[in-house]
C-alpha atoms as a PDB file:
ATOM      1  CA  UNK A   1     201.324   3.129   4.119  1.00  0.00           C
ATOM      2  CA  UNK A   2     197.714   3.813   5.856  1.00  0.00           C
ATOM      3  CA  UNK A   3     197.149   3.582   9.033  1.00  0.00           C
ATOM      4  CA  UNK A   4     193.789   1.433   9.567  1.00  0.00           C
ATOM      5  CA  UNK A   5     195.456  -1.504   6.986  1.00  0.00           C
ATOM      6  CA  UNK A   6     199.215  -1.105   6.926  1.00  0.00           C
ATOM      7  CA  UNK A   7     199.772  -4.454   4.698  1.00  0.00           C
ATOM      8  CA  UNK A   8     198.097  -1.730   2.046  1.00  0.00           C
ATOM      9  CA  UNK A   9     200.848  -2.812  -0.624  1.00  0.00           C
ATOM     10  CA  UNK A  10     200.502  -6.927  -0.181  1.00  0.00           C
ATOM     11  CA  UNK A  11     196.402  -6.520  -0.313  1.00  0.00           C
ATOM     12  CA  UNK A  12     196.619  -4.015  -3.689  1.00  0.00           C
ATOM     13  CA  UNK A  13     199.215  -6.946  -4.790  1.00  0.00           C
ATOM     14  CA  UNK A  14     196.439  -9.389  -3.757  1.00  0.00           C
ATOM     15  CA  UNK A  15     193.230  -7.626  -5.846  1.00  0.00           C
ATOM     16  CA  UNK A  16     195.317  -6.200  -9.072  1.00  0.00           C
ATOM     17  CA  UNK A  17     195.937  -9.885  -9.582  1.00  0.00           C
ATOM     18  CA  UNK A  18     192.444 -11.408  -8.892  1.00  0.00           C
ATOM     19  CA  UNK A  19     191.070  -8.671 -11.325  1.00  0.00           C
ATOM     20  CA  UNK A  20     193.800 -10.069 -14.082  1.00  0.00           C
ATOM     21  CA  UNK A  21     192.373 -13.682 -13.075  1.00  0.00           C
ATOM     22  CA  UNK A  22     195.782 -14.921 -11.175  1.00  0.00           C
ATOM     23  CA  UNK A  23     196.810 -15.512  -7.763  1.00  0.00           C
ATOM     24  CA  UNK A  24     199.781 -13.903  -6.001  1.00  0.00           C
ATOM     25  CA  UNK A  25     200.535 -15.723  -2.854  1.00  0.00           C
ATOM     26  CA  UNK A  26     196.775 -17.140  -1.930  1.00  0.00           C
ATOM     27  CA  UNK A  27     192.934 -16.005  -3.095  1.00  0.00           C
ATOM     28  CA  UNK A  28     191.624 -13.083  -1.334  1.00  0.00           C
ATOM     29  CA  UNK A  29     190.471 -12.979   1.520  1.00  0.00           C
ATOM     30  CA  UNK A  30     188.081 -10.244   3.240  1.00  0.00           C
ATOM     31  CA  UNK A  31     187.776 -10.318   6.975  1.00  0.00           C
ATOM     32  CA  UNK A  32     186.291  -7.270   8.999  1.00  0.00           C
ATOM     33  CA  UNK A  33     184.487  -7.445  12.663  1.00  0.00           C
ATOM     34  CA  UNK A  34     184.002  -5.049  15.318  1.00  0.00           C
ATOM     35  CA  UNK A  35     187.134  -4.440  17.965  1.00  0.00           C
ATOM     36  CA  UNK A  36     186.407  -5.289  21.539  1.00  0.00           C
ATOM     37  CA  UNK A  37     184.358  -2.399  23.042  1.00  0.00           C
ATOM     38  CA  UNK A  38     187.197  -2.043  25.310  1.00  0.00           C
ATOM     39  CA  UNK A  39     189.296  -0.396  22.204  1.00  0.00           C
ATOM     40  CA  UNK A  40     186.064   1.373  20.402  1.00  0.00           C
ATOM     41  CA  UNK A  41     186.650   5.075  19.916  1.00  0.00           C
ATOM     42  CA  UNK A  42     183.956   6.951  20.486  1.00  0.00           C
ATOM     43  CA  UNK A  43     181.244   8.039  17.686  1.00  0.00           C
ATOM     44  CA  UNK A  44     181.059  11.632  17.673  1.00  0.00           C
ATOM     45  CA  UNK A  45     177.559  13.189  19.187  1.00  0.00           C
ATOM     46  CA  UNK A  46     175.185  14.579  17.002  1.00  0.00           C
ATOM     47  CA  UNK A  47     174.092  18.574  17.684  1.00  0.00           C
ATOM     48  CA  UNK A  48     172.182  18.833  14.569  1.00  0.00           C
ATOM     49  CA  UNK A  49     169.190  20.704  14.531  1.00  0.00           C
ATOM     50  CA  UNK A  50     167.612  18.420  12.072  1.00  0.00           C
ATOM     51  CA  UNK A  51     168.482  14.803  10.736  1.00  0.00           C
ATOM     52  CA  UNK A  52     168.799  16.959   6.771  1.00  0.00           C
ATOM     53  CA  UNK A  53     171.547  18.904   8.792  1.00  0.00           C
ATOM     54  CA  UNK A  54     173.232  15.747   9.807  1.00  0.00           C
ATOM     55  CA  UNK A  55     172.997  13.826   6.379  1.00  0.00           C
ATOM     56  CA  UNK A  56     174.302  16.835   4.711  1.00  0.00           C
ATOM     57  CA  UNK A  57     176.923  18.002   7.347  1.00  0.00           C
ATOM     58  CA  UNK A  58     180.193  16.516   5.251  1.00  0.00           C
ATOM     59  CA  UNK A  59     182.671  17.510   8.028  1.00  0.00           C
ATOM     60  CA  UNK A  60     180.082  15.086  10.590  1.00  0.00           C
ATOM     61  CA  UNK A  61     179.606  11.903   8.151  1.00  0.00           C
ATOM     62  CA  UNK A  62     183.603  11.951   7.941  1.00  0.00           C
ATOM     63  CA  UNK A  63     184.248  11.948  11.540  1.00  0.00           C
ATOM     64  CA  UNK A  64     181.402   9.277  12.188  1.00  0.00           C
ATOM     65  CA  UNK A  65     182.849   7.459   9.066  1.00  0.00           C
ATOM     66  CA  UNK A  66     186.264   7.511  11.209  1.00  0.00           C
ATOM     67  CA  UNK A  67     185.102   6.601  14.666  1.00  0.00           C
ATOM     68  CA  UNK A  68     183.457   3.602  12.611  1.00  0.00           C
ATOM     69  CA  UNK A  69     186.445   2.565  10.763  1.00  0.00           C
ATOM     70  CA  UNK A  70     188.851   2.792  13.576  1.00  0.00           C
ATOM     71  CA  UNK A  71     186.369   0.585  15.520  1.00  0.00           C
ATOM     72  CA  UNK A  72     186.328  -2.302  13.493  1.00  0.00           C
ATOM     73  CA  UNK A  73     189.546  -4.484  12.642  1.00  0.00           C
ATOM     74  CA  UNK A  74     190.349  -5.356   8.760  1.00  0.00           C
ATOM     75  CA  UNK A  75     191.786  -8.163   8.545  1.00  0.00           C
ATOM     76  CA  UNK A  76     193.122 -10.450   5.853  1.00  0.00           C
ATOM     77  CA  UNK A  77     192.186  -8.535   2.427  1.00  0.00           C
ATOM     78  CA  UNK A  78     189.090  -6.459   4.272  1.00  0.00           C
ATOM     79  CA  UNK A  79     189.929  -2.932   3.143  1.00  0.00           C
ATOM     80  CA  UNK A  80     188.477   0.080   5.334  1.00  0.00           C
ATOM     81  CA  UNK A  81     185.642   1.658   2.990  1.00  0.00           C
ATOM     82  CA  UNK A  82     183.888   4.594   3.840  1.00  0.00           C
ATOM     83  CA  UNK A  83     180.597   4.413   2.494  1.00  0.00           C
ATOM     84  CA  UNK A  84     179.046   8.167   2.365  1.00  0.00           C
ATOM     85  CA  UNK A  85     174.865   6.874   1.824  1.00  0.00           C
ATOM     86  CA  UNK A  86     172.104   9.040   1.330  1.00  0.00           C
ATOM     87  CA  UNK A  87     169.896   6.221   0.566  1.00  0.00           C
ATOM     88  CA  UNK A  88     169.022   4.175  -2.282  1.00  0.00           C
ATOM     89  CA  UNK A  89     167.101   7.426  -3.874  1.00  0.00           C
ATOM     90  CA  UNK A  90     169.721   9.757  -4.050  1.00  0.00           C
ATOM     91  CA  UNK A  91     169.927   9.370  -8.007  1.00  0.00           C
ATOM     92  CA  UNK A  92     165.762  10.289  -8.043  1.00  0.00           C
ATOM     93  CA  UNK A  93     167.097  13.508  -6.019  1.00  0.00           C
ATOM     94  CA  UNK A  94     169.386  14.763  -8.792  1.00  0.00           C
ATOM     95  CA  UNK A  95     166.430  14.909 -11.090  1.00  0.00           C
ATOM     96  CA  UNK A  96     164.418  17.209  -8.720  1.00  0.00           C
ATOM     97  CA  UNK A  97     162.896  14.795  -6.225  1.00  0.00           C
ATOM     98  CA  UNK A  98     162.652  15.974  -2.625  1.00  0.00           C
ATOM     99  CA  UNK A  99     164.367  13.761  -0.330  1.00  0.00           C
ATOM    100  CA  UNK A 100     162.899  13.019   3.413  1.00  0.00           C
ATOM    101  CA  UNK A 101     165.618  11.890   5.825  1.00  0.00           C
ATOM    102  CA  UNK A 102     165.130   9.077   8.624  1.00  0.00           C
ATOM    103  CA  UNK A 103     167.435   8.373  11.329  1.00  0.00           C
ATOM    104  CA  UNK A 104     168.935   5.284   9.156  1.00  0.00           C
ATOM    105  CA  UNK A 105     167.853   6.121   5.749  1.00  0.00           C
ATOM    106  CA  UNK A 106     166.917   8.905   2.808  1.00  0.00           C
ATOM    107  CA  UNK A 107     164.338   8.297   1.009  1.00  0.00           C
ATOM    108  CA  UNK A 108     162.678  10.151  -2.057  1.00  0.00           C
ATOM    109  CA  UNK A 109     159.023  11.776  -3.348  1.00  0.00           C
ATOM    110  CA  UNK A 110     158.752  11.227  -7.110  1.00  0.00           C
ATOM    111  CA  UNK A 111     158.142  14.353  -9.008  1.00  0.00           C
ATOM    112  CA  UNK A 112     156.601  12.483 -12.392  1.00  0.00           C
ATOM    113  CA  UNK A 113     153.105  11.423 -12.285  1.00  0.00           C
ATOM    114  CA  UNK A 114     151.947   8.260 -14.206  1.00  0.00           C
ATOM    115  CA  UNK A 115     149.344   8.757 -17.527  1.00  0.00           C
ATOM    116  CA  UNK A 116     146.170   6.326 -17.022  1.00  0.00           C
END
């Protein structure tokens, strides 16, 4: 069915039943490690003119996201998840909070100030 974990239907199989408390065939098992670098695909380069530009660029995170994916082998019950971060503020920046982006992370400035 997909590509990156063609036993698809056996794992689904596999986690409907350990979220109805039963066992199909055997207990889940999640297995994921990087491929040799011999089979990586390359991650595609950054032109951004700012690391905002490159957090925000959707088309960008999905390729990278790809590249990633395709470069590390799921194995067992290990299901490739795309994970699309902007840090463990984004919530704060839905409210109004200016975010600062890092090369790894987003972070955010509060907007409310304390009473004293």
């Amino acid at each position: 069915m997909f590509e990156m974990k063609p036993d698809f239907d056996d794992v689904l199989e596999r986690y409907e039943a350990w979220w109805e408390c039963a066992i199909v065939d055997r207990p889940l098992v999640s297995i994921a490690y990087a491929k040799p670098e011999s089979q990586h695909r390359a991650l595609p380069p950054s032109s951004h003119a700012t690391l905002r530009e490159r957090w925000l660029d959707t088309g960008y995170v999905v390729e990278r996201a790809d590249a990633a994916l395709s470069n590390t082998a799921h194995v067992a019950d290990s299901l490739p998840i795309a994970w699309p971060n902007l840090g463990p503020d984004v919530f704060a920046s839905f409210y109004g909070c200016d975010q600062t982006f890092g090369e790894t992370t987003v972070w955010s400035h509060p907007i409310l100030k304390g009473h004293r």
